[in-house]
C-alpha atoms as a PDB file:
ATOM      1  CA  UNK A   1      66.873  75.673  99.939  1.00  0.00           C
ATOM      2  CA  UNK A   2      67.594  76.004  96.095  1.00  0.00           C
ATOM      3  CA  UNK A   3      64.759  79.191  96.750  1.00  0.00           C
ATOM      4  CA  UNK A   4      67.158  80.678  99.035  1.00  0.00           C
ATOM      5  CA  UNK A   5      70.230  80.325  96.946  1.00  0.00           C
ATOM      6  CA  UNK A   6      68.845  81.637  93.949  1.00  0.00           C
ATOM      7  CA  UNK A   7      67.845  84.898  95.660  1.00  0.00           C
ATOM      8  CA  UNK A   8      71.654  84.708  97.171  1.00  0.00           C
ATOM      9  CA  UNK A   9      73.107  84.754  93.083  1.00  0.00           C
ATOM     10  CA  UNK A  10      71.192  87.457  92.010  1.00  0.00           C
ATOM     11  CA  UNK A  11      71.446  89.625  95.345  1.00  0.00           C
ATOM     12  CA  UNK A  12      74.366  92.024  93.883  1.00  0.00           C
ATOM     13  CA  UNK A  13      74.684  93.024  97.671  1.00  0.00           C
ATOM     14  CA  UNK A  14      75.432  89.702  98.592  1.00  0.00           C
ATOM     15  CA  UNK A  15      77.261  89.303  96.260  1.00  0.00           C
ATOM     16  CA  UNK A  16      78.936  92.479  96.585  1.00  0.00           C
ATOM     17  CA  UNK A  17      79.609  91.166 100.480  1.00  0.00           C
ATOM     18  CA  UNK A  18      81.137  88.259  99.307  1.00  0.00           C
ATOM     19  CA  UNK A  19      83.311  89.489  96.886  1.00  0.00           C
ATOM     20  CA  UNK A  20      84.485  92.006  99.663  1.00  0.00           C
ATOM     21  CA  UNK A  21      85.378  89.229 102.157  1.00  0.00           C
ATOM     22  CA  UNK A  22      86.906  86.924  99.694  1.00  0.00           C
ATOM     23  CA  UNK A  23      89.439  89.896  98.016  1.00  0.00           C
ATOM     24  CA  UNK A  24      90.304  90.843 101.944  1.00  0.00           C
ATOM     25  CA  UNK A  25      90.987  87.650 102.988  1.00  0.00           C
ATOM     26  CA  UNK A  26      93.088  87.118  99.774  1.00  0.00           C
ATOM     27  CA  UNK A  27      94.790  90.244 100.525  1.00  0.00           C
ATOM     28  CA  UNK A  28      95.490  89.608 104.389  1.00  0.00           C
ATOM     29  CA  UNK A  29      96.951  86.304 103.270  1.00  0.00           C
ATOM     30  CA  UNK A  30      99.386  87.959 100.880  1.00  0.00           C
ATOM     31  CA  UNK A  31     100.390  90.280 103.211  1.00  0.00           C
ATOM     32  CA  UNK A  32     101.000  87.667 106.070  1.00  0.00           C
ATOM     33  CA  UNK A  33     103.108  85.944 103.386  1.00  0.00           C
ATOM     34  CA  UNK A  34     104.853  89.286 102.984  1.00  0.00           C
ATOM     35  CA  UNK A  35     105.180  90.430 106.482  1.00  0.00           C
ATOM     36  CA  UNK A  36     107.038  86.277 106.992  1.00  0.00           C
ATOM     37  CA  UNK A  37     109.774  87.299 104.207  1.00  0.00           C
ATOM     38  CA  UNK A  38     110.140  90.370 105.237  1.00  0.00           C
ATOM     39  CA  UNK A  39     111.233  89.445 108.702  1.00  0.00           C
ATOM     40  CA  UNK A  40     113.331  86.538 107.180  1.00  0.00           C
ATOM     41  CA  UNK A  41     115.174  88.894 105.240  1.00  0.00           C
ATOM     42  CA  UNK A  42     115.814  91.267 107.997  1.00  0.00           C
ATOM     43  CA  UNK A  43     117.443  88.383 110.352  1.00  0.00           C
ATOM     44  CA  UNK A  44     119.865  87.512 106.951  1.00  0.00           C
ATOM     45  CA  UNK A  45     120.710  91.103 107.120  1.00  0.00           C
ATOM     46  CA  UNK A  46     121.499  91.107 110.721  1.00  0.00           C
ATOM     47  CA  UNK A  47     123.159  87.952 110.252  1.00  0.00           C
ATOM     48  CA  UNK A  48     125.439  89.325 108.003  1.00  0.00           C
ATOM     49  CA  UNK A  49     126.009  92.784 109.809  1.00  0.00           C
ATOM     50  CA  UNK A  50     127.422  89.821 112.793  1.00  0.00           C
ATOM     51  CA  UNK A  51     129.452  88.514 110.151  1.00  0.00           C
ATOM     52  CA  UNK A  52     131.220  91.707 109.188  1.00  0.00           C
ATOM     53  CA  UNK A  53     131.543  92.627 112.170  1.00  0.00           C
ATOM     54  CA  UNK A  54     133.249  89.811 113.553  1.00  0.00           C
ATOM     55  CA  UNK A  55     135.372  89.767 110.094  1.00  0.00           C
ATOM     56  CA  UNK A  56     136.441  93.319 110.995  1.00  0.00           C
ATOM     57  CA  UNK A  57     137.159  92.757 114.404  1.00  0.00           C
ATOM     58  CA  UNK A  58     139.576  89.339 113.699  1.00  0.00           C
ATOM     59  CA  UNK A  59     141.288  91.587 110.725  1.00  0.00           C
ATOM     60  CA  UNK A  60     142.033  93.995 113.642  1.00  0.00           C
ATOM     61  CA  UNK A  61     143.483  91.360 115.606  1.00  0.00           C
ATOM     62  CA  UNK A  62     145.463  90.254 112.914  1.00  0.00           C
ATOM     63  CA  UNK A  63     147.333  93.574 112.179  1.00  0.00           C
END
């Protein structure tokens, strides 16, 4: 076993490979994390778009 893993650490293609897959996963996490904000800060937005538009409509009313 310990044979095996020492040809593993000083395969640079392996560890090439793993670097790969480790920075990609890293990456695909962050941008998961990203995509989740994003779309949180689009419903605010839309949120408030309802807000002004119900302001606009009751300062309509009012006049």
């Amino acid at each position: 076993m310990s044979d095996i893993v020492d040809k593993l650490k000083n395969d640079p293609e392996f560890i090439k490979r793993v670097a790969e897959s480790v920075s990609q996963n890293i990456v695909i996490s962050y941008i998961n994390q990203l995509n989740e904000k994003m779309n949180t800060v689009i419903r605010d937005v839309e949120e408030i778009r309802k807000g002004e538009e119900r302001d606009n409509k009751i300062e309509q009313l009012a006049r």
